[in-house]
C-alpha atoms as a PDB file:
ATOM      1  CA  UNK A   1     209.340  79.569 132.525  1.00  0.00           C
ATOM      2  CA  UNK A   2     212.448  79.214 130.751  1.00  0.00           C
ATOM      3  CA  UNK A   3     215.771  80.853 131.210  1.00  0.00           C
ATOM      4  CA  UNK A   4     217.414  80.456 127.646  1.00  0.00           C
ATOM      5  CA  UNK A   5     216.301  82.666 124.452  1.00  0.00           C
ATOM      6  CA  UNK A   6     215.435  79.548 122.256  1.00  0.00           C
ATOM      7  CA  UNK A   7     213.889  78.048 125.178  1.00  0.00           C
ATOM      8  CA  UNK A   8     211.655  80.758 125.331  1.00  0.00           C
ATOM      9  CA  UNK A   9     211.460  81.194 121.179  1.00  0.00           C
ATOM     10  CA  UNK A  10     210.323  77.172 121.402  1.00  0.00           C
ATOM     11  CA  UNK A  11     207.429  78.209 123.882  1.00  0.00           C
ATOM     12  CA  UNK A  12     206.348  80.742 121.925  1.00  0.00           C
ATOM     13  CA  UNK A  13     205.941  79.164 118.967  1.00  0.00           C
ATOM     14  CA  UNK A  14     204.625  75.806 120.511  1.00  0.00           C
ATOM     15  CA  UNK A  15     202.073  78.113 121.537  1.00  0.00           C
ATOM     16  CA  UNK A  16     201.169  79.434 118.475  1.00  0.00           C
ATOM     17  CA  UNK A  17     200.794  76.269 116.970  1.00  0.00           C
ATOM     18  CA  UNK A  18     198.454  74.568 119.463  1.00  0.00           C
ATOM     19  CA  UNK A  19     196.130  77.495 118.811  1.00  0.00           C
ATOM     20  CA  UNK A  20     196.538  77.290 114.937  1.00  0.00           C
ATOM     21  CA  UNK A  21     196.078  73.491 115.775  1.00  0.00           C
ATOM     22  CA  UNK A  22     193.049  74.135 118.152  1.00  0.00           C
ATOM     23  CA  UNK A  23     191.332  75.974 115.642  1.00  0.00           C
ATOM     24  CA  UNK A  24     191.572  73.937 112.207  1.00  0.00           C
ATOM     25  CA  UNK A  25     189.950  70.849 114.760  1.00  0.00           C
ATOM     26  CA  UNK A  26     187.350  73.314 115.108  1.00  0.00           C
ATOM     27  CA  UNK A  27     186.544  74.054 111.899  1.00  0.00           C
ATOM     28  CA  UNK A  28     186.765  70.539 110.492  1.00  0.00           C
ATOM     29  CA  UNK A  29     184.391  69.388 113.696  1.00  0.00           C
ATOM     30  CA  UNK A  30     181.761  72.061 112.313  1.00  0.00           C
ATOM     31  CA  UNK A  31     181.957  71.123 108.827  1.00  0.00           C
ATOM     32  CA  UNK A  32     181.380  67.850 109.977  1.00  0.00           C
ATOM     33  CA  UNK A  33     178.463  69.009 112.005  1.00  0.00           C
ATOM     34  CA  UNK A  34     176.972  71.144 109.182  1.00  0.00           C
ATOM     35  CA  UNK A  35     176.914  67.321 107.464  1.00  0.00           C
ATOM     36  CA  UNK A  36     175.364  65.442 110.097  1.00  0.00           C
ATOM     37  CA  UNK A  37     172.219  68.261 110.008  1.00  0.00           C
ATOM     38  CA  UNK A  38     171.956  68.636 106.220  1.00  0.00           C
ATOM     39  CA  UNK A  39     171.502  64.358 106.814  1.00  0.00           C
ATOM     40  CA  UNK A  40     168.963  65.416 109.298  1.00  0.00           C
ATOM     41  CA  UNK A  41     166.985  67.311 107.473  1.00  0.00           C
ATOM     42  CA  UNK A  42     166.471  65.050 105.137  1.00  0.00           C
ATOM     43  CA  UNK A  43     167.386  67.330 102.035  1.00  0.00           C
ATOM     44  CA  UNK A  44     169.746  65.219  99.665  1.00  0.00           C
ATOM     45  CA  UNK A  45     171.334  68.385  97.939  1.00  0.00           C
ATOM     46  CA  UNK A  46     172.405  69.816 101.154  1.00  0.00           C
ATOM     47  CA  UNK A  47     173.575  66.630 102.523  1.00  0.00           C
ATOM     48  CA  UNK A  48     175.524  66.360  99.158  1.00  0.00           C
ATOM     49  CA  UNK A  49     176.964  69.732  99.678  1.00  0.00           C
ATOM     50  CA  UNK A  50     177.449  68.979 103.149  1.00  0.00           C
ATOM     51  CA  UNK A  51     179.113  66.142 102.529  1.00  0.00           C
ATOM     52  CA  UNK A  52     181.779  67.258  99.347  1.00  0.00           C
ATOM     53  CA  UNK A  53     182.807  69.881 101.935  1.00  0.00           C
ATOM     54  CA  UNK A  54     183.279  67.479 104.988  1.00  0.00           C
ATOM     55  CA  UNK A  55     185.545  65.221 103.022  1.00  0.00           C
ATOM     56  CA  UNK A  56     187.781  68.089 101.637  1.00  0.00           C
ATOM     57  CA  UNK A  57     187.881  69.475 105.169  1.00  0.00           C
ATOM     58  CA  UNK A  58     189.368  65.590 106.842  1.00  0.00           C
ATOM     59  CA  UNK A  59     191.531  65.191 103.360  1.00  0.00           C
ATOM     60  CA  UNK A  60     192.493  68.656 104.348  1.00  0.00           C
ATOM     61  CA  UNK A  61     193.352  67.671 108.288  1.00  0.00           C
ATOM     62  CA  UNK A  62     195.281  64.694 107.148  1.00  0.00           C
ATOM     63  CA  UNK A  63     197.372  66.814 104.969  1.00  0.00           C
ATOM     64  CA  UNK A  64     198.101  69.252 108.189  1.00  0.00           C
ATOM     65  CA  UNK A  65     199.012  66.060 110.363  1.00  0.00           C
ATOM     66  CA  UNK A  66     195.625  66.963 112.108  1.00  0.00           C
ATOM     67  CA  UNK A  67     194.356  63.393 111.442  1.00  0.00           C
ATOM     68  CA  UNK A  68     195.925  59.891 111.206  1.00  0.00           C
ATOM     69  CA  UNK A  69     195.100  58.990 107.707  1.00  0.00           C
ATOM     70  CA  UNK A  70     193.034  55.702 108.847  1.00  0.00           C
ATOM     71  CA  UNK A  71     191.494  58.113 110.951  1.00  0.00           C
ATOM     72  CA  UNK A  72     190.113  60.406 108.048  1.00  0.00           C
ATOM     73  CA  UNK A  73     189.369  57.166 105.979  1.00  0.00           C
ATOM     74  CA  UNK A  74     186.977  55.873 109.463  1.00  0.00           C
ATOM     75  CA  UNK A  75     185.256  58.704 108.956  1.00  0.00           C
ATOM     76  CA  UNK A  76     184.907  59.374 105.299  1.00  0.00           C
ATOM     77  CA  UNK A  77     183.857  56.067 105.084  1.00  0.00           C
ATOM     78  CA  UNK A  78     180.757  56.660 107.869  1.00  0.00           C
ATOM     79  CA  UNK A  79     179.931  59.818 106.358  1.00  0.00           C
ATOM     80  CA  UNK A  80     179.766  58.194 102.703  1.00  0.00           C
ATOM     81  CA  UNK A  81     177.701  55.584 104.013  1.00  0.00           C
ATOM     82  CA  UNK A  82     175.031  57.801 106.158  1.00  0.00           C
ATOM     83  CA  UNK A  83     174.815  59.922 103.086  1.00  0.00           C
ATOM     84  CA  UNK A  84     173.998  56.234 101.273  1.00  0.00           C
ATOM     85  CA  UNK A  85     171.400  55.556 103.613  1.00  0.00           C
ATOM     86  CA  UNK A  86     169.609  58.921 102.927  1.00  0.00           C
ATOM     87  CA  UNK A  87     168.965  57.802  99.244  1.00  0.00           C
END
């Protein structure tokens, strides 16, 4: 633990930010999990739903510094061609 008051300050808010962090991953994992079962399913409209949400959620995490932006694109591009495949 750390002796100086902005040493301590830094931990804190390192702290607060790897939850904050923690927590968008998990929200942009379920989106992306609500996709991959509305592609399951086999219903087009949801999957289309599904999907328009997934992308704004990884647009969204590359815009936090979440995701590397070839990242986002890897997976934008998978999800735009399982969606494809459903058709």
């Amino acid at each position: 633990m750390p002796n100086i008051k902005s040493s301590k300050k830094d931990v804190i808010s390192s702290k607060i930010a790897y939850e904050k962090n923690k927590a968008d991953k998990s929200a942009l994992k379920t989106t992306v999990k609500k996709f991959d079962a509305a592609l399951v399913s086999g219903d087009k409209t949801a999957a289309q739903a599904a999907y328009v949400a997934a992308v704004k959620a990884v647009d969204q995490a590359v815009k936090k510094g979440l995701l590397h932006k070839n990242n986002a694109a890897r997976k934008k591009s998978s999800m735009t061609l399982k969606l494809n495949k459903l058709a």
